[in-house]
PDB file of N, CA and C in Angstrom:
ATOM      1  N   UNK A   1      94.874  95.482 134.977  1.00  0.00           N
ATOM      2  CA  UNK A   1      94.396  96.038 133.723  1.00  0.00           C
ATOM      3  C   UNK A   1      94.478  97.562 133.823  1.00  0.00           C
ATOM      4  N   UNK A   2      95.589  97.963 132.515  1.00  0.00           N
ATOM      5  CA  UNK A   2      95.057  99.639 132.556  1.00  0.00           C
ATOM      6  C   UNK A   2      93.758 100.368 132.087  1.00  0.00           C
ATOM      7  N   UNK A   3      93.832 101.454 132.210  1.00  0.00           N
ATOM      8  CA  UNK A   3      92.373 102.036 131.830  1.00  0.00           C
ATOM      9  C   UNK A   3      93.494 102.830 131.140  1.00  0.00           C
ATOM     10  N   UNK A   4      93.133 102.858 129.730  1.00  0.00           N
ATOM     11  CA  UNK A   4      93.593 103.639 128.438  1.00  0.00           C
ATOM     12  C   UNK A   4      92.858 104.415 127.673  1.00  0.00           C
ATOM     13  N   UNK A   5      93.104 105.403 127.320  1.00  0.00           N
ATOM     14  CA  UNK A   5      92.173 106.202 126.704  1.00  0.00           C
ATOM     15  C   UNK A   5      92.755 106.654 125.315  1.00  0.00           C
ATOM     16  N   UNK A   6      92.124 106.682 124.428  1.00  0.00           N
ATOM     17  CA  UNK A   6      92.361 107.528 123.148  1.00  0.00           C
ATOM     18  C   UNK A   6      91.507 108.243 122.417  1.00  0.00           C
ATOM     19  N   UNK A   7      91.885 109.911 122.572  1.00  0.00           N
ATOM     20  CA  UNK A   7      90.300 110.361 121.761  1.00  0.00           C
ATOM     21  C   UNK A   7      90.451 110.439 120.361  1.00  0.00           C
ATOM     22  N   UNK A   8      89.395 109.454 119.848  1.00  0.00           N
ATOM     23  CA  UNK A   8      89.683 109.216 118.389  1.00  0.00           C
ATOM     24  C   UNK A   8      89.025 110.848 117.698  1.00  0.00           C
ATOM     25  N   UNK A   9      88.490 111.535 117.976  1.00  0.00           N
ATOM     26  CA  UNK A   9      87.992 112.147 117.238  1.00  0.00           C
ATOM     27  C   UNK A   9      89.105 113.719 117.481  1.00  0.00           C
ATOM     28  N   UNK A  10      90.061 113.316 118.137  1.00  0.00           N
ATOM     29  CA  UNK A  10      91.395 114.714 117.582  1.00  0.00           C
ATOM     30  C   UNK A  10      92.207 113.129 117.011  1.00  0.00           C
ATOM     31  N   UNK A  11      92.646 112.203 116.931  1.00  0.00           N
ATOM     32  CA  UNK A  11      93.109 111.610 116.348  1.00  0.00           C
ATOM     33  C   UNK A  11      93.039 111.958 114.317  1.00  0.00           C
ATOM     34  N   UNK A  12      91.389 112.214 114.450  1.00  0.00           N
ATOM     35  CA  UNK A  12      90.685 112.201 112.985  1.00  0.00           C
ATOM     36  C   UNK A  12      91.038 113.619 112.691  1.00  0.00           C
ATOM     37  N   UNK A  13      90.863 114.355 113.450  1.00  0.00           N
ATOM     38  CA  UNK A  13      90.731 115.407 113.163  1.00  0.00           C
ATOM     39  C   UNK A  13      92.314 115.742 112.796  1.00  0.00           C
ATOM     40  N   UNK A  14      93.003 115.611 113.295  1.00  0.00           N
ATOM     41  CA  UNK A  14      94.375 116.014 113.623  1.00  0.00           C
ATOM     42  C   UNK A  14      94.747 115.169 112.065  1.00  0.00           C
ATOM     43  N   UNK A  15      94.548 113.877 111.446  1.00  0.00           N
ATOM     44  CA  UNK A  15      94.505 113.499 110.202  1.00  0.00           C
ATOM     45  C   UNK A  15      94.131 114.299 109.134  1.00  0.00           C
ATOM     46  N   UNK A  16      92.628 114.927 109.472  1.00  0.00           N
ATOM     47  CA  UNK A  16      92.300 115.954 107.934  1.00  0.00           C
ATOM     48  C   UNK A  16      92.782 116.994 108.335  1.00  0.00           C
ATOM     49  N   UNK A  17      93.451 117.704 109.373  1.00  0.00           N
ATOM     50  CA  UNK A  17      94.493 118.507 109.833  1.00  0.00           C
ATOM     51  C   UNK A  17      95.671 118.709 108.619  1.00  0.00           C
ATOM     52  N   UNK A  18      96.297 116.928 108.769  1.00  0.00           N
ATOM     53  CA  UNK A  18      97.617 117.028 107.991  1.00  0.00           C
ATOM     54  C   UNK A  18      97.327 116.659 106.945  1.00  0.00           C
ATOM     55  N   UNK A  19      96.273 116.819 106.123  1.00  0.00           N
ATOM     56  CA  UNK A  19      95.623 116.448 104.761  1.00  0.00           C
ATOM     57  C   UNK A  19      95.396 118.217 103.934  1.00  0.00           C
ATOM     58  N   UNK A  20      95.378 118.670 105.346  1.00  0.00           N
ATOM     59  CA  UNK A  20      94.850 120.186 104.435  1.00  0.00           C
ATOM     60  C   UNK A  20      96.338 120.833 104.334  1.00  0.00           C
ATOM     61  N   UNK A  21      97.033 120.613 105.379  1.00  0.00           N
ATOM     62  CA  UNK A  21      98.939 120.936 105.167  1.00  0.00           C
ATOM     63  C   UNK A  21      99.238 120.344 103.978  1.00  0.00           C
ATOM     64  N   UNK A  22      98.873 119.457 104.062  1.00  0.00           N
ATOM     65  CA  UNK A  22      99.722 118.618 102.421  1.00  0.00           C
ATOM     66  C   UNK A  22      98.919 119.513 101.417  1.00  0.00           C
ATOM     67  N   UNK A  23      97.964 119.642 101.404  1.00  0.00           N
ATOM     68  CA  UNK A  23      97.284 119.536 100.361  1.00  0.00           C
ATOM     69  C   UNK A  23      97.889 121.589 100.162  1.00  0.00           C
ATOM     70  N   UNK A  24      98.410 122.496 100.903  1.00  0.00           N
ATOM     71  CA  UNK A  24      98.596 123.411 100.697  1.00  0.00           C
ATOM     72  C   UNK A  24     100.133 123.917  99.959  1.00  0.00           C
ATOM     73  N   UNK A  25     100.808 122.595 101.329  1.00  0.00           N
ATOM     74  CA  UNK A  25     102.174 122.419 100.711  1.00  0.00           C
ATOM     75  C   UNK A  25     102.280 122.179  98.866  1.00  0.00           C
ATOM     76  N   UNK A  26     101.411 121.399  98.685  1.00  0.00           N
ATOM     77  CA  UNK A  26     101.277 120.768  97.413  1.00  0.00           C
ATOM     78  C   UNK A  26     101.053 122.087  96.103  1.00  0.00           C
ATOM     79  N   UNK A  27     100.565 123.199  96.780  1.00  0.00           N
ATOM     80  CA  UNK A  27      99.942 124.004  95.951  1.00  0.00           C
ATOM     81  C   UNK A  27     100.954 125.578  95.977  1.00  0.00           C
ATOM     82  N   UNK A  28     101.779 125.683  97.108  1.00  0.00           N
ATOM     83  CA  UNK A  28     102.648 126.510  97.071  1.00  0.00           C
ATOM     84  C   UNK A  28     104.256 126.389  96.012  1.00  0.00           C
ATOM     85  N   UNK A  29     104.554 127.289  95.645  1.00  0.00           N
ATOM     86  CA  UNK A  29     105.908 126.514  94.959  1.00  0.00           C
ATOM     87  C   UNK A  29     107.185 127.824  95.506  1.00  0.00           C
ATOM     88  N   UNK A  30     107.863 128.096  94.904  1.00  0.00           N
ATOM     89  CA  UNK A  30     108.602 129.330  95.517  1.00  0.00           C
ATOM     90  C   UNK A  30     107.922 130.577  95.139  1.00  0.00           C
ATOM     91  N   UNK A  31     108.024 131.074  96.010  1.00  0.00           N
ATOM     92  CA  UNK A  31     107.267 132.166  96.407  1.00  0.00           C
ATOM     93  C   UNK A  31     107.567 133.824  95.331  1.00  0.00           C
ATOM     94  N   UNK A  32     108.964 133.115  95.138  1.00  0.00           N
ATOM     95  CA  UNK A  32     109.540 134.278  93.790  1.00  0.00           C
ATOM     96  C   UNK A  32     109.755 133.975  92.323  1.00  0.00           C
ATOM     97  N   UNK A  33     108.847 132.488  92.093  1.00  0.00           N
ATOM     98  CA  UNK A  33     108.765 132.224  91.001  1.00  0.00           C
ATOM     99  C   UNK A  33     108.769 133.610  89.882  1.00  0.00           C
ATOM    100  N   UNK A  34     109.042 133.456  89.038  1.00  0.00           N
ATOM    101  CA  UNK A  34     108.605 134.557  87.784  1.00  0.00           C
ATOM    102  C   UNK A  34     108.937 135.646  88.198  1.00  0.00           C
ATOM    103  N   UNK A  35     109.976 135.838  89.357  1.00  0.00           N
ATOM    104  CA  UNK A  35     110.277 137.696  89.202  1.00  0.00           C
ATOM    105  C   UNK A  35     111.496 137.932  89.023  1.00  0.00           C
ATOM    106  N   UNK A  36     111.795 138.987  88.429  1.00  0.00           N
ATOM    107  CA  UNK A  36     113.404 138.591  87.647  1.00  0.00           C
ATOM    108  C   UNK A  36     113.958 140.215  88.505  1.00  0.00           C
ATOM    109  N   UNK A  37     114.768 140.381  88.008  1.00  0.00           N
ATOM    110  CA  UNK A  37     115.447 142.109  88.267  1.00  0.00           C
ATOM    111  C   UNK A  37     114.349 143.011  88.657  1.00  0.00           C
ATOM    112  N   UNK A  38     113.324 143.141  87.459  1.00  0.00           N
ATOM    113  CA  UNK A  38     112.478 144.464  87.578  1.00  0.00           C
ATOM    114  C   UNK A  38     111.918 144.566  89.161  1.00  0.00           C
ATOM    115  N   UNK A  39     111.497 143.431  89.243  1.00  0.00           N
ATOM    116  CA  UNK A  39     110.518 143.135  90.541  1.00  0.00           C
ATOM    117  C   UNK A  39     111.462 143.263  91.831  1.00  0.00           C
ATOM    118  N   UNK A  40     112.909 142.173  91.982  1.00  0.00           N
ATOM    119  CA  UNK A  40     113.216 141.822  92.953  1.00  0.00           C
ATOM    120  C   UNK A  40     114.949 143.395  93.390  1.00  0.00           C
ATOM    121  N   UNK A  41     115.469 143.833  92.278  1.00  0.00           N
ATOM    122  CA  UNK A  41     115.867 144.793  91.735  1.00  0.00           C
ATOM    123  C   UNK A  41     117.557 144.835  91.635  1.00  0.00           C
ATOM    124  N   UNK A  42     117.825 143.293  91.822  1.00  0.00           N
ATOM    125  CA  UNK A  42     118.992 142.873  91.660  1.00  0.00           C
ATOM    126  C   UNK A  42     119.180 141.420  91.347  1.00  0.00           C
ATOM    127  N   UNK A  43     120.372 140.936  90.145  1.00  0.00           N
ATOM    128  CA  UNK A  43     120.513 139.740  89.576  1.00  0.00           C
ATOM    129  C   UNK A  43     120.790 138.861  90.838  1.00  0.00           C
ATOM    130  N   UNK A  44     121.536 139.454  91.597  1.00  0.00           N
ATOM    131  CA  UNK A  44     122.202 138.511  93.245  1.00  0.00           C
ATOM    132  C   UNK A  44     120.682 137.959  93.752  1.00  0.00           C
ATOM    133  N   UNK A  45     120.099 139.095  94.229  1.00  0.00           N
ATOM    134  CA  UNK A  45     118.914 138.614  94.799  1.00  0.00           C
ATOM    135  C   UNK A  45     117.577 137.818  93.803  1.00  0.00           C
ATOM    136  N   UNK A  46     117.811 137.970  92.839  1.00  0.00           N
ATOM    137  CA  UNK A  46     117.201 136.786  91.866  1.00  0.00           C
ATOM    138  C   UNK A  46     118.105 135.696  92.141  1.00  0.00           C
ATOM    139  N   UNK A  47     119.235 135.321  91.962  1.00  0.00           N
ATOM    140  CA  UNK A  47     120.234 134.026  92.419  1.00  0.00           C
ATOM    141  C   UNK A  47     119.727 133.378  93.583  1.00  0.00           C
ATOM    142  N   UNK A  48     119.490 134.320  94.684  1.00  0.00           N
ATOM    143  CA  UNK A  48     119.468 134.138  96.058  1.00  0.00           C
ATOM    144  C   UNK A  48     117.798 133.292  95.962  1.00  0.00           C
ATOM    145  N   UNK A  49     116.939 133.802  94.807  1.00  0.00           N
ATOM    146  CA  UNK A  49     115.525 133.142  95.629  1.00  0.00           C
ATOM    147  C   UNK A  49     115.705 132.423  94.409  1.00  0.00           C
ATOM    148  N   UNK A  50     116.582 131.827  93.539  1.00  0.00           N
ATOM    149  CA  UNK A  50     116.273 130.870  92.741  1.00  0.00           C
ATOM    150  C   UNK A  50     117.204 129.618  93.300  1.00  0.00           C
ATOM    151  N   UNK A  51     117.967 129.913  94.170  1.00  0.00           N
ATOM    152  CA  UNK A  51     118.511 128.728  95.023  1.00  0.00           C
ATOM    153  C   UNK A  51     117.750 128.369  96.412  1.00  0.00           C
ATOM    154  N   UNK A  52     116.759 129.000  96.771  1.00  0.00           N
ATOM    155  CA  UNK A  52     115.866 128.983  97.544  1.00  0.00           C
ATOM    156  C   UNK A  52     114.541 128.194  97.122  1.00  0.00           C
ATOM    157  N   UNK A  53     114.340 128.351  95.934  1.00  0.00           N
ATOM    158  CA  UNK A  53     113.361 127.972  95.484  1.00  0.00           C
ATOM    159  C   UNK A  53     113.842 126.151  95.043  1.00  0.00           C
ATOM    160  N   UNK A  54     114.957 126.133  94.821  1.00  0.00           N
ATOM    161  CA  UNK A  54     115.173 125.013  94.338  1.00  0.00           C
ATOM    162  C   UNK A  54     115.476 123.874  95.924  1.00  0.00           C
ATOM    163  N   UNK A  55     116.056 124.522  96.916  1.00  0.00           N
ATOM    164  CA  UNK A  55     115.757 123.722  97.874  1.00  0.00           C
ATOM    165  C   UNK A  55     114.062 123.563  98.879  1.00  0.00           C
ATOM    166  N   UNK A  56     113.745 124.959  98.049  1.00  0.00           N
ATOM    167  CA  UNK A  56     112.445 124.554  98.968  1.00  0.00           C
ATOM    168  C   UNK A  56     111.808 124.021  98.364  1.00  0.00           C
ATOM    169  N   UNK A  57     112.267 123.331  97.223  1.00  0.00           N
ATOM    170  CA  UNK A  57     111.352 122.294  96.102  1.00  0.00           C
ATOM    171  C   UNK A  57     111.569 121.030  96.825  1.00  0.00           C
ATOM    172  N   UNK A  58     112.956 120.670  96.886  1.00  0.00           N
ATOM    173  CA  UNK A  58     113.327 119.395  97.399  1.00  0.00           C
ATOM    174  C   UNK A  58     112.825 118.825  98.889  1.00  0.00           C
ATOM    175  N   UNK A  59     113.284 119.999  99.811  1.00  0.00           N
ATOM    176  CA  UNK A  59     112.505 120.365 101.027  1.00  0.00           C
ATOM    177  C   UNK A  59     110.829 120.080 101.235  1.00  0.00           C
ATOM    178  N   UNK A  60     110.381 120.611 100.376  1.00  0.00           N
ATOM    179  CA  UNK A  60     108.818 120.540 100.575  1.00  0.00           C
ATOM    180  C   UNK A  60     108.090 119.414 100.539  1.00  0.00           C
ATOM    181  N   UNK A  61     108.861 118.600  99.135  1.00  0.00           N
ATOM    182  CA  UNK A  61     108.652 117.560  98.669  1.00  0.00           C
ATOM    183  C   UNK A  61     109.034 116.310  99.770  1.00  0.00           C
ATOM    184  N   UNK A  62     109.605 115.937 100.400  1.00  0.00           N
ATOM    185  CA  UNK A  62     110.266 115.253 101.565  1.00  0.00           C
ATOM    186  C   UNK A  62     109.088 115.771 102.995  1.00  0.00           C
ATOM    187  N   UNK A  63     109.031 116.879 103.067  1.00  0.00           N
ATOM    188  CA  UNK A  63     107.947 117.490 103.556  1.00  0.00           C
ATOM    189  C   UNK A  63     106.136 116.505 103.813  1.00  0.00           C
ATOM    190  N   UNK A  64     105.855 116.720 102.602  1.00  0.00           N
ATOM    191  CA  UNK A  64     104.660 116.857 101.699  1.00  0.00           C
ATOM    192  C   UNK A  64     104.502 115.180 102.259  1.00  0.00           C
ATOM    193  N   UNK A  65     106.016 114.543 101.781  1.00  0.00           N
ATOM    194  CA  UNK A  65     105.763 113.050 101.911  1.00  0.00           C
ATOM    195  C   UNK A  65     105.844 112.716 103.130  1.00  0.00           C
ATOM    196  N   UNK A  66     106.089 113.142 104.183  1.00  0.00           N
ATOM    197  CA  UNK A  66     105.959 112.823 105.846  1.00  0.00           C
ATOM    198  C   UNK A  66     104.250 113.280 106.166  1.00  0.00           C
ATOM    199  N   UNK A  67     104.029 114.218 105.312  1.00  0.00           N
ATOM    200  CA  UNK A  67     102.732 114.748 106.137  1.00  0.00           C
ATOM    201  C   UNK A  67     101.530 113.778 105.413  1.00  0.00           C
ATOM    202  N   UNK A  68     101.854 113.007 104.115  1.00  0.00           N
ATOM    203  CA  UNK A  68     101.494 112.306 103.940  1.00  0.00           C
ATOM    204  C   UNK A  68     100.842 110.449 104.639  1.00  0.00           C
ATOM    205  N   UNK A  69     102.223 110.233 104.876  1.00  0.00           N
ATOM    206  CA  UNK A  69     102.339 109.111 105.600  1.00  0.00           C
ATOM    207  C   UNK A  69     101.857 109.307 107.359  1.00  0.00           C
ATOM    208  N   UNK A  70     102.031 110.439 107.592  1.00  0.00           N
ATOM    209  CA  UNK A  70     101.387 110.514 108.864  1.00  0.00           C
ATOM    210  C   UNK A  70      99.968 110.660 108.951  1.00  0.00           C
ATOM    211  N   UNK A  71      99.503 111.370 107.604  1.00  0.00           N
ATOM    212  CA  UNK A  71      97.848 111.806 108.043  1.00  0.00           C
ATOM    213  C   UNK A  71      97.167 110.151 107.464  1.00  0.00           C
ATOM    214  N   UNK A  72      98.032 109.414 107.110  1.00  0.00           N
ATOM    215  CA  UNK A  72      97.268 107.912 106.475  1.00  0.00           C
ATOM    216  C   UNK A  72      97.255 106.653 108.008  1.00  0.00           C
ATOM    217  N   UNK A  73      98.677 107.307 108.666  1.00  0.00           N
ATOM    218  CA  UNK A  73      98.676 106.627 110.263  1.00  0.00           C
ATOM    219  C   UNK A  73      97.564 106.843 111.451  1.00  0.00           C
ATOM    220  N   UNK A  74      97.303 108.162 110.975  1.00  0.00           N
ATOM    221  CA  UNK A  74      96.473 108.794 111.764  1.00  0.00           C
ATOM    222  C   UNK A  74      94.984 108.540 111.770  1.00  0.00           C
ATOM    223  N   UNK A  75      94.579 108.569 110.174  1.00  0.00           N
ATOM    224  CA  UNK A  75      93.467 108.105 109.462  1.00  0.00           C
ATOM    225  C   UNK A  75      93.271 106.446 109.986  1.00  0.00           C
ATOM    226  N   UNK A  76      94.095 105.315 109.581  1.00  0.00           N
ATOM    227  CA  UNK A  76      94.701 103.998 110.374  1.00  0.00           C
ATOM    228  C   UNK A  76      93.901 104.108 111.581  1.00  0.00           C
ATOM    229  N   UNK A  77      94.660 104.543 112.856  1.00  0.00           N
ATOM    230  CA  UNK A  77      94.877 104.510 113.927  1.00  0.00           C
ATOM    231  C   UNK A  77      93.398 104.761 114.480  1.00  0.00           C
ATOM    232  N   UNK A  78      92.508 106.127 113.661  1.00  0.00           N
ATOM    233  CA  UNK A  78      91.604 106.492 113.989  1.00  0.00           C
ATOM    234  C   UNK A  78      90.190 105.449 113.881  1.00  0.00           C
ATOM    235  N   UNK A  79      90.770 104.989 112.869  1.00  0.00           N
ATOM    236  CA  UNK A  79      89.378 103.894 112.228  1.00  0.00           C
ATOM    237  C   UNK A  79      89.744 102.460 113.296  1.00  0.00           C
ATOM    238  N   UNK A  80      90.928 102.093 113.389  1.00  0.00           N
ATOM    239  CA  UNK A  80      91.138 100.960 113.853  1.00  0.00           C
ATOM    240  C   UNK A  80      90.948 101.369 115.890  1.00  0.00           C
ATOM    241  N   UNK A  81      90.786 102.251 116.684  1.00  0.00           N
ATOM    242  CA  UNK A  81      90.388 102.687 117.869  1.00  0.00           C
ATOM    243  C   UNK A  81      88.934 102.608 117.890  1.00  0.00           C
ATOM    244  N   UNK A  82      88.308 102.986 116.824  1.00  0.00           N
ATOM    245  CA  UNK A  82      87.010 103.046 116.654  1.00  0.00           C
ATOM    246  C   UNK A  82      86.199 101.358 116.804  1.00  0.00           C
ATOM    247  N   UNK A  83      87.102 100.673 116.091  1.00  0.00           N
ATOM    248  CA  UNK A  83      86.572  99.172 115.802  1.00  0.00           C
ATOM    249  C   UNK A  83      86.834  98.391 117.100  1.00  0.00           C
ATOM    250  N   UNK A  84      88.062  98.842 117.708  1.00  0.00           N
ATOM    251  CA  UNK A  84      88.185  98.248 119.252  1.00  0.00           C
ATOM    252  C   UNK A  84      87.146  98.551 120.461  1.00  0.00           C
ATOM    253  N   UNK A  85      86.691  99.741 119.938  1.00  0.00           N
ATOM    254  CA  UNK A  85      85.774 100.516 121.136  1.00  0.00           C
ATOM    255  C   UNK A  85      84.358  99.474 120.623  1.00  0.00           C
ATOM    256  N   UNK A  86      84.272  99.302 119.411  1.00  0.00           N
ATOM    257  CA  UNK A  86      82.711  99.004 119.087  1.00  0.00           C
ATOM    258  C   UNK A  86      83.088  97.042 119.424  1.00  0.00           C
ATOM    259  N   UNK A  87      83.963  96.857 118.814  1.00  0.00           N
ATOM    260  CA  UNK A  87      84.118  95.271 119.598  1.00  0.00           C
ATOM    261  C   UNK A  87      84.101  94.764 121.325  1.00  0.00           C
ATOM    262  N   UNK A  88      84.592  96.129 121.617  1.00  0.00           N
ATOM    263  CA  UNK A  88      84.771  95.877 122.957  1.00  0.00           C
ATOM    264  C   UNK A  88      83.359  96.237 124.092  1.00  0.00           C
ATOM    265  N   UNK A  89      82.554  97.103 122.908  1.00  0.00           N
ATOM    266  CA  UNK A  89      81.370  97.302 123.518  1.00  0.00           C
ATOM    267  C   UNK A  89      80.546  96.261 123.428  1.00  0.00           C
ATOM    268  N   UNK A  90      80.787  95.565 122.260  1.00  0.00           N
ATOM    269  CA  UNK A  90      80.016  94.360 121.614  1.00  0.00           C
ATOM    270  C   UNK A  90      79.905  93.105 122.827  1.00  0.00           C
ATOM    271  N   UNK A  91      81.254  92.866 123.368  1.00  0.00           N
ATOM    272  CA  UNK A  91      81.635  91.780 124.121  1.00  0.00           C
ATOM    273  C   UNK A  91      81.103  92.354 125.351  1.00  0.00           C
ATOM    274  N   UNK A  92      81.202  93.290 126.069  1.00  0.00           N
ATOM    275  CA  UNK A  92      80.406  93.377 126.659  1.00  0.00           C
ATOM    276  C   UNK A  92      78.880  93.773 127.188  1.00  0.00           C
ATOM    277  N   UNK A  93      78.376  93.806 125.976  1.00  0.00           N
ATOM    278  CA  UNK A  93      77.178  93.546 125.672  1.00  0.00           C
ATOM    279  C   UNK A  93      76.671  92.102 125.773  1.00  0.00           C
ATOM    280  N   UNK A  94      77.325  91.305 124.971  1.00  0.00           N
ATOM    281  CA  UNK A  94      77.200  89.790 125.203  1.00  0.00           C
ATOM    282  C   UNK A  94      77.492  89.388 126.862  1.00  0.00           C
ATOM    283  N   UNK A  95      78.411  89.738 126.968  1.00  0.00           N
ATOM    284  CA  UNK A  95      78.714  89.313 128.829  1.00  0.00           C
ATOM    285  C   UNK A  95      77.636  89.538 129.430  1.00  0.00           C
ATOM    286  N   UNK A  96      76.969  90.290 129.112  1.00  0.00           N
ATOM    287  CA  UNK A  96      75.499  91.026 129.932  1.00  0.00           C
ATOM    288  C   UNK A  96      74.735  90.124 130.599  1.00  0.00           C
ATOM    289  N   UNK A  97      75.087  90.151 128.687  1.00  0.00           N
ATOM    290  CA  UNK A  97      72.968  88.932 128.496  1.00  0.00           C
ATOM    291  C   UNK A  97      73.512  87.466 128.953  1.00  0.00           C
ATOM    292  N   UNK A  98      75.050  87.382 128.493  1.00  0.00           N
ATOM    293  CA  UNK A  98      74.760  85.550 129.235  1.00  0.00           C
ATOM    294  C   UNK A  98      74.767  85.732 130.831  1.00  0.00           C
ATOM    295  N   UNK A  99      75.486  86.523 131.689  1.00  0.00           N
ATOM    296  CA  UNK A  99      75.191  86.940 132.949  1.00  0.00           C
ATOM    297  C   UNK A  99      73.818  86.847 133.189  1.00  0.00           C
ATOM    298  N   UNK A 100      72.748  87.560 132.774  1.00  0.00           N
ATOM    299  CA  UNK A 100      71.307  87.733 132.967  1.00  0.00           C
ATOM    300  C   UNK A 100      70.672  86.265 132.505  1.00  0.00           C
ATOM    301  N   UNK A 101      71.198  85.303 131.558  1.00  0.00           N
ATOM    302  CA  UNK A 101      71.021  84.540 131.404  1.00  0.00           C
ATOM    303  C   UNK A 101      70.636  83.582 132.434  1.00  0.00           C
ATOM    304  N   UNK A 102      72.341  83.429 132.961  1.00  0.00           N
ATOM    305  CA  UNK A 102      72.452  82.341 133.987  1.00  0.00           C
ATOM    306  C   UNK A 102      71.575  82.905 134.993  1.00  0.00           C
ATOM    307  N   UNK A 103      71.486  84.415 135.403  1.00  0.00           N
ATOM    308  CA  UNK A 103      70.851  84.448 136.598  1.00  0.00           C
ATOM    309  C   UNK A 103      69.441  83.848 136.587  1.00  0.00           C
ATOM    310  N   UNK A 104      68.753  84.172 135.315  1.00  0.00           N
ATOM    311  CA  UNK A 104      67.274  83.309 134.757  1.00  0.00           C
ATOM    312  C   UNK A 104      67.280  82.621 135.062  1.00  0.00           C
ATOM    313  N   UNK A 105      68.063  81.801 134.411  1.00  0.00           N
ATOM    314  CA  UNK A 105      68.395  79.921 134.774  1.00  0.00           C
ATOM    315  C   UNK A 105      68.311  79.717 136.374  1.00  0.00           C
ATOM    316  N   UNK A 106      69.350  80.012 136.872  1.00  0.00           N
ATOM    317  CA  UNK A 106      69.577  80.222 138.547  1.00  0.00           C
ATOM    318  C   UNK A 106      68.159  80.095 139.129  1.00  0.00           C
ATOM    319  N   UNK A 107      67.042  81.093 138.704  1.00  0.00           N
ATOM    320  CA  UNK A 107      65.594  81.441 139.263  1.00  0.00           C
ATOM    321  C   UNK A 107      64.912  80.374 139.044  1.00  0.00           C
ATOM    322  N   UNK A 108      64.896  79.959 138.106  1.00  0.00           N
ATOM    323  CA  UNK A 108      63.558  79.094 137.245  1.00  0.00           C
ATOM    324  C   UNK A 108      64.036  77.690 137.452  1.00  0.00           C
ATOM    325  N   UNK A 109      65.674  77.181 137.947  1.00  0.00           N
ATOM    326  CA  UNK A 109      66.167  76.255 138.360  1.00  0.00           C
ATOM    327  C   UNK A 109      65.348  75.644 139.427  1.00  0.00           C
ATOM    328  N   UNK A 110      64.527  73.916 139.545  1.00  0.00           N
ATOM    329  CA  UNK A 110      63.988  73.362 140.734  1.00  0.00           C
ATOM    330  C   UNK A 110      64.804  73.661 142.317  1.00  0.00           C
ATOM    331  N   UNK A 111      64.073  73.857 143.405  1.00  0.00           N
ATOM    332  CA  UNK A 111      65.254  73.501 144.478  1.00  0.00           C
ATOM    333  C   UNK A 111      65.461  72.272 144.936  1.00  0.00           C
TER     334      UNK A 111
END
């Protein structure tokens, strides 16, 4: 039998980790939205961040959806480690008492 370890609580953490990435990704868009000539001070370099902007749309989005599916694995993984630890404490909790059991029995048994 191995001795395995998993610390659920960077598991969790590391989940609302990639919940607050998404959730930032989600809220950024291109960064040069709305600036035309005046601002950026050439039509090229308006071209340049409006083809930027359009892959870092597509990009982000593909993005957004990995960091998604991972912080829901993670979330998963975290709850379901948790339920093994408390089952597994459970069972041996029970092993205890029927152990202490039999030993009762054993005592109080005639010779």
């Amino acid at each position: 039998m191995s001795d395995q370890e998993a610390d659920t609580g960077r598991i969790k953490e590391s989940a609302k980790t990639l919940t607050r990435i998404h959730r930032d990704f989600e809220g950024n868009s291109n960064p040069a939205d709305d600036m035309g000539v005046g601002t950026l001070g050439s039509s090229e370099l308006v071209d340049v961040f409006e083809d930027f902007g359009s892959n870092w749309k597509i990009h982000r989005e593909r993005l957004m959806e990995e960091l998604e599916k991972l912080a829901k694995v993670l979330t998963q993984a975290g709850k379901a480690y948790d339920a093994i630890d408390h089952a597994l404490a459970e069972a041996l909790r029970n092993a205890d008492k029927k152990a202490d059991a039999r030993k009762d029995a054993k005592k109080k048994a005639p010779k």
